[in-house]
N, C-alpha and C. Protein backbone atom coordinates (compact mmCIF):
# COMPACT_ATOMS: atom_id res chain seq x y z
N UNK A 1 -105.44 -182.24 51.15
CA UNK A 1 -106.75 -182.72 50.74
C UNK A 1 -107.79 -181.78 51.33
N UNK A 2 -108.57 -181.41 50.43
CA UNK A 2 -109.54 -180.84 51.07
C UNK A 2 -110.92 -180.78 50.57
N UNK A 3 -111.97 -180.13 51.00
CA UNK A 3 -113.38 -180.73 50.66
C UNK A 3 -113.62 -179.71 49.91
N UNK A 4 -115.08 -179.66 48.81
CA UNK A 4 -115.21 -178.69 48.35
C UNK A 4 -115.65 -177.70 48.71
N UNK A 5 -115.53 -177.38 49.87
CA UNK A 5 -116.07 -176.20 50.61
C UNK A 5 -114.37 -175.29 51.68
N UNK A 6 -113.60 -176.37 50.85
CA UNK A 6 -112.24 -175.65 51.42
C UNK A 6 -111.76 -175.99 52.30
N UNK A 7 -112.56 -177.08 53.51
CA UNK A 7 -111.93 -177.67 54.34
C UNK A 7 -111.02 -178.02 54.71
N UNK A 8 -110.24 -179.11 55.56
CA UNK A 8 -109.02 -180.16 55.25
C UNK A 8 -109.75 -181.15 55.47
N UNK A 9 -109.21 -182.17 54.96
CA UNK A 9 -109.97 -183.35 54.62
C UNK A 9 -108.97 -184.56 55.54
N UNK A 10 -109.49 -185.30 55.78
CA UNK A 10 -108.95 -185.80 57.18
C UNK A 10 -109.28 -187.55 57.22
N UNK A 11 -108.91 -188.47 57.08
CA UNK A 11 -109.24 -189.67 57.24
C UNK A 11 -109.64 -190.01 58.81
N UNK A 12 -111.13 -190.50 58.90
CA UNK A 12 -111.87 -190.94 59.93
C UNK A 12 -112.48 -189.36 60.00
N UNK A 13 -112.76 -188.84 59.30
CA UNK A 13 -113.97 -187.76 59.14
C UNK A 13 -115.14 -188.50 58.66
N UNK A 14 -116.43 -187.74 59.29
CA UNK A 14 -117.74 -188.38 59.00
C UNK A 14 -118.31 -187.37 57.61
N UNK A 15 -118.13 -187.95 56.32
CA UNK A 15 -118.86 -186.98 55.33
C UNK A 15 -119.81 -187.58 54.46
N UNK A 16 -120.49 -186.37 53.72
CA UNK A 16 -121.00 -186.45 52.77
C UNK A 16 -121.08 -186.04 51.33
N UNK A 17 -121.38 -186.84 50.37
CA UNK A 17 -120.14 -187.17 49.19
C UNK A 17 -121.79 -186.84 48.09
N UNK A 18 -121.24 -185.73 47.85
CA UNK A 18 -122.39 -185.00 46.81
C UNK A 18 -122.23 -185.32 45.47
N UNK A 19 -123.56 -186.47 44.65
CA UNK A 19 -123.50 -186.59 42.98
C UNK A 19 -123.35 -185.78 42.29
N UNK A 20 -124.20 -185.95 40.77
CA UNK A 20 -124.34 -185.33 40.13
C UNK A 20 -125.74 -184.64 40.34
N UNK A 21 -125.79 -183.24 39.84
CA UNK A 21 -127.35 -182.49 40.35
C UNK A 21 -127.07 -182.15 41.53
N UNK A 22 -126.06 -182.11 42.17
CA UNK A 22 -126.10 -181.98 43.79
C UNK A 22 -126.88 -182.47 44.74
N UNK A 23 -127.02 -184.01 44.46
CA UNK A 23 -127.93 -185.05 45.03
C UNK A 23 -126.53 -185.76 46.17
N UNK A 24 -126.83 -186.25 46.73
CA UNK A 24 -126.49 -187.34 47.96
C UNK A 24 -126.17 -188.24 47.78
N UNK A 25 -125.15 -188.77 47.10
CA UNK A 25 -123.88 -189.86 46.51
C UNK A 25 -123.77 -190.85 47.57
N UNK A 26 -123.21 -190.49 48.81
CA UNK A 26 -122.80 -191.31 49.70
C UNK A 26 -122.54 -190.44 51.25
N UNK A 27 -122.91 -191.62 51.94
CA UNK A 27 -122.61 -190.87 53.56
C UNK A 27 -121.92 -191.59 54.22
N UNK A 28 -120.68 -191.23 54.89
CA UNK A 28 -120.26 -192.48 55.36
C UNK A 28 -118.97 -191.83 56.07
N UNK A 29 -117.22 -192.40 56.30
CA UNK A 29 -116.24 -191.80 57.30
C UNK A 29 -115.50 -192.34 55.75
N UNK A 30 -114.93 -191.39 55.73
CA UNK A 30 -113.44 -191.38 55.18
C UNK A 30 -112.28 -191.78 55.48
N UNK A 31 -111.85 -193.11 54.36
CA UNK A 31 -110.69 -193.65 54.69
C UNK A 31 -109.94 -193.64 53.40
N UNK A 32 -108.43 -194.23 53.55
CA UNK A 32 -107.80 -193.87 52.71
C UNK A 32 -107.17 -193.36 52.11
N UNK A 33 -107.00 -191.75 52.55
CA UNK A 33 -107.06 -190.99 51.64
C UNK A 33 -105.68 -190.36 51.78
N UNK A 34 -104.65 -190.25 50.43
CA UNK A 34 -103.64 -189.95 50.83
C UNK A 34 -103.49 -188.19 50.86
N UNK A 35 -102.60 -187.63 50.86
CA UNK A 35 -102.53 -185.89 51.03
C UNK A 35 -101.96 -186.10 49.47
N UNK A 36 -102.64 -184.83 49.13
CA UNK A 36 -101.91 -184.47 47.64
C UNK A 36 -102.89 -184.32 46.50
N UNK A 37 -104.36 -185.17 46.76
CA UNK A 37 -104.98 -185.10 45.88
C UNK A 37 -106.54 -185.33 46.54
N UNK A 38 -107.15 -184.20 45.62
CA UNK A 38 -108.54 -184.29 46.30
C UNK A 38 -109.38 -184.88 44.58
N UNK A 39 -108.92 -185.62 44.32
CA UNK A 39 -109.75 -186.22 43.03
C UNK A 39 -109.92 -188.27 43.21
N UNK A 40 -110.93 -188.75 43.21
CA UNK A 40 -110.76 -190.17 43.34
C UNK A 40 -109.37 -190.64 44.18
N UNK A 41 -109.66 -189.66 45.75
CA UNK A 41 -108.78 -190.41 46.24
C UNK A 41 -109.60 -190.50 47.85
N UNK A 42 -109.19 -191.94 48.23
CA UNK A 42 -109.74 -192.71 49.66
C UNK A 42 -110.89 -193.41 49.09
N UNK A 43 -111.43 -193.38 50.54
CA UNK A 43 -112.70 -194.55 50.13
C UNK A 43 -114.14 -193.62 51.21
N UNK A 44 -114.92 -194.10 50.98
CA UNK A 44 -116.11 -193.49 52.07
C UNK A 44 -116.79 -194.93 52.40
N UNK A 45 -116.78 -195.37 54.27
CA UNK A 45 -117.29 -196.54 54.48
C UNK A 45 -118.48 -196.10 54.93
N UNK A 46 -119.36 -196.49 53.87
CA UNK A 46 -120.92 -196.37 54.24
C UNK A 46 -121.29 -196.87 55.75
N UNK A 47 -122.43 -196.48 56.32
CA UNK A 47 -122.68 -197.17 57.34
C UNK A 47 -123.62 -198.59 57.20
N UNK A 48 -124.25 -198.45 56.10
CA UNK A 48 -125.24 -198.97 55.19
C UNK A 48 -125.13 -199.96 54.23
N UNK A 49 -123.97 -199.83 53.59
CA UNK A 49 -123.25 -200.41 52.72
C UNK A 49 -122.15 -200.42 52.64
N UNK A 50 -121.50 -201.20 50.98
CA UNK A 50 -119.82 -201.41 51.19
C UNK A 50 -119.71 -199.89 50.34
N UNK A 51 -117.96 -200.08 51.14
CA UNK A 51 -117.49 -198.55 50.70
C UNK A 51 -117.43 -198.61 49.12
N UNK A 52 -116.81 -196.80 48.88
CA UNK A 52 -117.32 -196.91 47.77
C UNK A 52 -115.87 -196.06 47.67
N UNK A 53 -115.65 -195.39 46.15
CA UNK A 53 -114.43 -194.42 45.92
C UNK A 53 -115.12 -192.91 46.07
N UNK A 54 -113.89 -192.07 46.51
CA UNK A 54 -114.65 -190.38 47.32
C UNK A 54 -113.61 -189.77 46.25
N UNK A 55 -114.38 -188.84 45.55
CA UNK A 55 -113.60 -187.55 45.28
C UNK A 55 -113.86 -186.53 46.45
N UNK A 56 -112.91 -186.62 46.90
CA UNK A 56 -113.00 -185.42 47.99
C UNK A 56 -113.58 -183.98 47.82
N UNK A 57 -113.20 -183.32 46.75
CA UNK A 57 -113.67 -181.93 46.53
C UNK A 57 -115.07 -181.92 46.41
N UNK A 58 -115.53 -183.69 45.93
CA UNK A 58 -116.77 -183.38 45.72
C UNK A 58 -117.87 -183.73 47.31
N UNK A 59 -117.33 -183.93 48.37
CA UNK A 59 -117.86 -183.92 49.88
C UNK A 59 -117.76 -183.10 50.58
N UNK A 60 -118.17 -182.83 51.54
CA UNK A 60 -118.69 -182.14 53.06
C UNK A 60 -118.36 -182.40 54.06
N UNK A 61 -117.87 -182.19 54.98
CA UNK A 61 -117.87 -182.37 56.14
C UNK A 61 -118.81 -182.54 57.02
N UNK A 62 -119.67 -183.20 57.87
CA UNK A 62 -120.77 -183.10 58.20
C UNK A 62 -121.40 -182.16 58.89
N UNK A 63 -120.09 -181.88 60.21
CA UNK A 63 -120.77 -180.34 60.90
C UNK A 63 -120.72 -179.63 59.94
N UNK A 64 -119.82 -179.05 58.08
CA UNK A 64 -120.18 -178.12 57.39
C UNK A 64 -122.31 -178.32 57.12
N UNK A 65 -122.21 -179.47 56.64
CA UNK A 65 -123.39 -178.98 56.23
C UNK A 65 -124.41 -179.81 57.44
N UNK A 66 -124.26 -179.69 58.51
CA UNK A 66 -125.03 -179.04 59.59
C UNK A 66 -125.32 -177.72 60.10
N UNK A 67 -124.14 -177.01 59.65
CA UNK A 67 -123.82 -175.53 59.46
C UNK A 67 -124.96 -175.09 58.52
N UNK A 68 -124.67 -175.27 57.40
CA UNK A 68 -125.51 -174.93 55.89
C UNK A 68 -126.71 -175.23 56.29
N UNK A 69 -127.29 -176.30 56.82
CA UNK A 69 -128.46 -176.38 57.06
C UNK A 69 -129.50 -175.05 58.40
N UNK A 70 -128.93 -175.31 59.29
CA UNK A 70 -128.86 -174.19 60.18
C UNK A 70 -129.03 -172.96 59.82
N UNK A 71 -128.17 -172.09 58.96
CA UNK A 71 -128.15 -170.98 58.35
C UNK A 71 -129.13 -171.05 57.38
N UNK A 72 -130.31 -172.09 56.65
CA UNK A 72 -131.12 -171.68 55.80
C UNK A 72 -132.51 -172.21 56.89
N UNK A 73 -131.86 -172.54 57.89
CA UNK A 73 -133.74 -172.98 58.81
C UNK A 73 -134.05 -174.35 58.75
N UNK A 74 -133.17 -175.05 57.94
CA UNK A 74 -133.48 -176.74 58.14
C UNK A 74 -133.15 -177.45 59.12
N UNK A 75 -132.50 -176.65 60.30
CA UNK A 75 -131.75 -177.72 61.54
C UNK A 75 -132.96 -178.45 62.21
N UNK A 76 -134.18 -177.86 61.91
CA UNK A 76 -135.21 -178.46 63.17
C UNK A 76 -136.01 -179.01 62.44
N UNK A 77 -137.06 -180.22 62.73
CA UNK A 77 -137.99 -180.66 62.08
C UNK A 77 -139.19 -179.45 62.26
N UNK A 78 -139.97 -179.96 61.02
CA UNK A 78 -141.32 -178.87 61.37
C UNK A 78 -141.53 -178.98 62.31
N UNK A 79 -143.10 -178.19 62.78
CA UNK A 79 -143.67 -178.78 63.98
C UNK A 79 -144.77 -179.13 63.15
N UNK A 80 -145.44 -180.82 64.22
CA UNK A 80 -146.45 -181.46 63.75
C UNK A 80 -147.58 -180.65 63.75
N UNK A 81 -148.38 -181.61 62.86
CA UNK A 81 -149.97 -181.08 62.85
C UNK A 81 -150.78 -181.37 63.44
């Protein structure tokens, strides 16, 4: 199993589960999920809400895109005005 960024995909990983448009589907830990298939397989338990179904290829890992963020300058808030 792995994420779409090539990862391994890991049950009790903290991810994030990218829509359509490359919008923000779901955030939550990964359960479920058996080895073999990264398509509608596990679950993602929101922290927020009830879980939902994860295509894996289509999530993140969180330090990945803490990474991604970092490398384009988004890790820090502005500074106030």
């Amino acid at each position: 199993m792995h994420y779409r960024n090539g990862r391994e995909a890991k049950n009790g990983d903290k991810i994030v589960s990218i829509g359509g448009e490359g919008k923000i589907a779901a955030v939550g830990v990964l359960f479920d999920a058996m080895p073999g298939n990264d398509y509608c397989n596990g679950g993602i338990a929101q922290t927020q809400s009830s879980p939902i179904g994860a295509c894996i290829c289509d999530c993140l890992h969180v330090d990945d895109l803490a990474a991604i963020l970092a490398e384009k300058g988004l890790d820090k808030r502005p500074a106030g005005k």
